[in-house]
N, C-alpha and C. Protein backbone atom coordinates (compact mmCIF):
# COMPACT_ATOMS: atom_id res chain seq x y z
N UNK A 1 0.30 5.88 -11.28
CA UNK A 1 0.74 4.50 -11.32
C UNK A 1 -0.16 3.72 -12.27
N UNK A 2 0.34 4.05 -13.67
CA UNK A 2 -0.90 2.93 -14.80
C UNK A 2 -0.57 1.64 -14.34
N UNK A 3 -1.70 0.85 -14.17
CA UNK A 3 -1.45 -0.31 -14.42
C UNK A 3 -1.65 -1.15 -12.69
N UNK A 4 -1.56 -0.51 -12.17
CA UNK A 4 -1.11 -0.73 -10.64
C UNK A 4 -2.75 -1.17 -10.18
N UNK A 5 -2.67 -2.39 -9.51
CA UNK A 5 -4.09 -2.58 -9.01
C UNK A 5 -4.00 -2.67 -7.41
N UNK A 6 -5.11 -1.51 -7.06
CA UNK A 6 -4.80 -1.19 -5.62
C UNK A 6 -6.24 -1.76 -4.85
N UNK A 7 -5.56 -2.15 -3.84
CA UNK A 7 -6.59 -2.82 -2.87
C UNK A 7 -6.51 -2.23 -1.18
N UNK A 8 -7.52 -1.88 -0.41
CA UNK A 8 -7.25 -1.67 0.89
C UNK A 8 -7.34 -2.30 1.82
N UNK A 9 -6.99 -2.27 2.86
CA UNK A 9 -6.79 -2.93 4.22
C UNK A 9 -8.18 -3.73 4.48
N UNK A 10 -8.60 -4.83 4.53
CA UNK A 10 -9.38 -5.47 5.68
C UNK A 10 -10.07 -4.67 6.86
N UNK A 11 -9.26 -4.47 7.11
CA UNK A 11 -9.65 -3.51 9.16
C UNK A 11 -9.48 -2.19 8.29
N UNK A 12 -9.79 -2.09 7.05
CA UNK A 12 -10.27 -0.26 7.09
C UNK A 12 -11.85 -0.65 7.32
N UNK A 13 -12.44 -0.21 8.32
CA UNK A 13 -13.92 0.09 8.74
C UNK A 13 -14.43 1.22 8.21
N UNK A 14 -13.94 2.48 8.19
CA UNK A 14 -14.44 3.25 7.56
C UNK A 14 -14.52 3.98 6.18
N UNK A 15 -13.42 3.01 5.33
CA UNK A 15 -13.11 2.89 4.20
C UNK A 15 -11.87 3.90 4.02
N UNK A 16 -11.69 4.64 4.87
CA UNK A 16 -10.82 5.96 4.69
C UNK A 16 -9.44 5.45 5.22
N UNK A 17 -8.62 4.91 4.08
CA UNK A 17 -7.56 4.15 4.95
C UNK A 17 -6.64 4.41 4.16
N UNK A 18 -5.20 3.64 4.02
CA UNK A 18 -4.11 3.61 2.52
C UNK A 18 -4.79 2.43 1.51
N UNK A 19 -3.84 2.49 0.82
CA UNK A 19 -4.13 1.42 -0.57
C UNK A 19 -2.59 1.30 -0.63
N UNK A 20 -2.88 -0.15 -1.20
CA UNK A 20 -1.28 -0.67 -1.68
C UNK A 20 -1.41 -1.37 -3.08
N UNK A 21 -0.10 -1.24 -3.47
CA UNK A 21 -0.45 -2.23 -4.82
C UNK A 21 1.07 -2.90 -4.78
N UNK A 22 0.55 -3.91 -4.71
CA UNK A 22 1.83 -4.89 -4.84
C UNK A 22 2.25 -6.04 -5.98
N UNK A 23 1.45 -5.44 -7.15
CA UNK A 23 0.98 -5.83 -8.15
C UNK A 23 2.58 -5.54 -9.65
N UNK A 24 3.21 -4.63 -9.40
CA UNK A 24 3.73 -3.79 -9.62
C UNK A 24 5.86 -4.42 -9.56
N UNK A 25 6.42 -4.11 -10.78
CA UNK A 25 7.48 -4.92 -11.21
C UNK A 25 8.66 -4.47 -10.03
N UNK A 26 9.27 -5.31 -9.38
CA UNK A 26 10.06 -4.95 -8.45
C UNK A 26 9.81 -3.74 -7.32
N UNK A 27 7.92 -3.45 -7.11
CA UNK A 27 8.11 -2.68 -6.32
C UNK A 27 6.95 -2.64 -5.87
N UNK A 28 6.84 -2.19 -4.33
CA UNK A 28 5.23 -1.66 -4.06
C UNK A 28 4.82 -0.21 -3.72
N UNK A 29 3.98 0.02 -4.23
CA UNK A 29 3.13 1.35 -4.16
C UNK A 29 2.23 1.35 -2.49
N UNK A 30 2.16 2.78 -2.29
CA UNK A 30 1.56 2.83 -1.60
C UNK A 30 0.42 4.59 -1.47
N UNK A 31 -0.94 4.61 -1.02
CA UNK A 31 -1.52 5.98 -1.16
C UNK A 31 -2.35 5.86 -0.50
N UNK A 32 -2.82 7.11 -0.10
CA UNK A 32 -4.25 7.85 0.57
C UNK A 32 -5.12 7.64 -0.13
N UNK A 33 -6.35 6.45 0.48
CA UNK A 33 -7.38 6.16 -0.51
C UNK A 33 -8.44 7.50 -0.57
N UNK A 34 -8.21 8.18 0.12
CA UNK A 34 -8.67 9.34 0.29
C UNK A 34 -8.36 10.47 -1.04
N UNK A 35 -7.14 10.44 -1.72
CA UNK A 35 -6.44 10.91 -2.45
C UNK A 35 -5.81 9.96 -3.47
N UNK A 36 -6.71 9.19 -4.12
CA UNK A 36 -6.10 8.25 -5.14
C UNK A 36 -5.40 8.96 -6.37
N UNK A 37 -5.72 10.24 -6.51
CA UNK A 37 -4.73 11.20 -7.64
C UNK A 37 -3.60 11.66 -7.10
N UNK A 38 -3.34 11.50 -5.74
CA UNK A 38 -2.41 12.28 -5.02
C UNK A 38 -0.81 11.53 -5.17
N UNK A 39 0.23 11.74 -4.07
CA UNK A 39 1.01 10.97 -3.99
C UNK A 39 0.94 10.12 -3.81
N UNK A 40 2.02 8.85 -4.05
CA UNK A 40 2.34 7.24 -3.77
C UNK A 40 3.60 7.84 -3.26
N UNK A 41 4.09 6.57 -2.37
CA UNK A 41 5.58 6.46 -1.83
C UNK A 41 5.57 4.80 -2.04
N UNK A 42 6.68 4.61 -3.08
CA UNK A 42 6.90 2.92 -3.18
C UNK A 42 8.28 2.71 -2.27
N UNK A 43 7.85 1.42 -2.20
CA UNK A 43 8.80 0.20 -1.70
C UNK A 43 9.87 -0.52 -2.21
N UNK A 44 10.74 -1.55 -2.03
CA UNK A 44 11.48 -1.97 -2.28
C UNK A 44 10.39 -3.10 -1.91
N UNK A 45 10.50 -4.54 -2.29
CA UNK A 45 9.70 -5.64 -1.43
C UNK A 45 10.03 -5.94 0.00
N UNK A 46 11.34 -5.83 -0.61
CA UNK A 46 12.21 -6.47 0.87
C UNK A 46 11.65 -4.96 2.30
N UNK A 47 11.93 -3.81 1.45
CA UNK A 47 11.60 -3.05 2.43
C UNK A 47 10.21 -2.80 3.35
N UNK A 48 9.30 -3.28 2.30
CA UNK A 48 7.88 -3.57 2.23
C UNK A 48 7.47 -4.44 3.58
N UNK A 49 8.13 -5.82 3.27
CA UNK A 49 7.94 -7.12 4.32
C UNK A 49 8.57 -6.33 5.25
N UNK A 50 9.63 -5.82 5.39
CA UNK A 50 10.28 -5.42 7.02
C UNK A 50 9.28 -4.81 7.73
N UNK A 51 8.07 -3.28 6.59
CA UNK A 51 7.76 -2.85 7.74
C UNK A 51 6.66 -3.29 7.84
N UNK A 52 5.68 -3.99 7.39
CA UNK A 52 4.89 -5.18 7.51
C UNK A 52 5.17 -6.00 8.54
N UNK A 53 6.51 -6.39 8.76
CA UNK A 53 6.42 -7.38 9.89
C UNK A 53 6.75 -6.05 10.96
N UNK A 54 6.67 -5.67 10.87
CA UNK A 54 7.22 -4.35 11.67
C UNK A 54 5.99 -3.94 13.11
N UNK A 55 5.57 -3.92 12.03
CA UNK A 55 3.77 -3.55 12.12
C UNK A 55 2.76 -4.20 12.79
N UNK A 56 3.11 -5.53 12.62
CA UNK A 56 2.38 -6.54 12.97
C UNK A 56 2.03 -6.40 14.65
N UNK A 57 0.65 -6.95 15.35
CA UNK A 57 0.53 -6.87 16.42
C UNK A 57 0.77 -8.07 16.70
N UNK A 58 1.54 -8.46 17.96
CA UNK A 58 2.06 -9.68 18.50
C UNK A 58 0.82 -10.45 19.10
C-alpha cells in the first residue's frame, strides 16, 4: 500500500495490534502491525463505519 499512512489503535498497550489507514482514495486499509509486509484487507468507508460502530462498546 504506497502511500498509505498507517496508524494504530490507542488501547494497543502492547503495541502488537492492527493498523489502519484511512488515508487512502475511496478506501480503508487494514493490517497486522505485527506483519506490516504482510496482507491488508480494505474497506469500503461505508463498510468501515458499520463495523466500527459495530464494535463499539456501549
Amino acid at each position: 500500500m504506497t502511500g498509505a499512512t498507517w496508524r494504530k489503535s490507542t488501547r494497543s498497550g502492547n503495541g502488537e495490534c492492527v493498523e489502519v489507514a484511512v488515508d487512502l482514495p475511496g478506501g480503508v486499509a487494514v493490517r497486522d502491525s505485527k506483519d506490516p509486509h504482510g496482507p491488508v484487507l480494505a474497506f469500503t468507508p461505508g463498510t468501515w463505519r458499520t463495523f466500527v460502530a459495530a464494535t463499539r462498546r456501549p
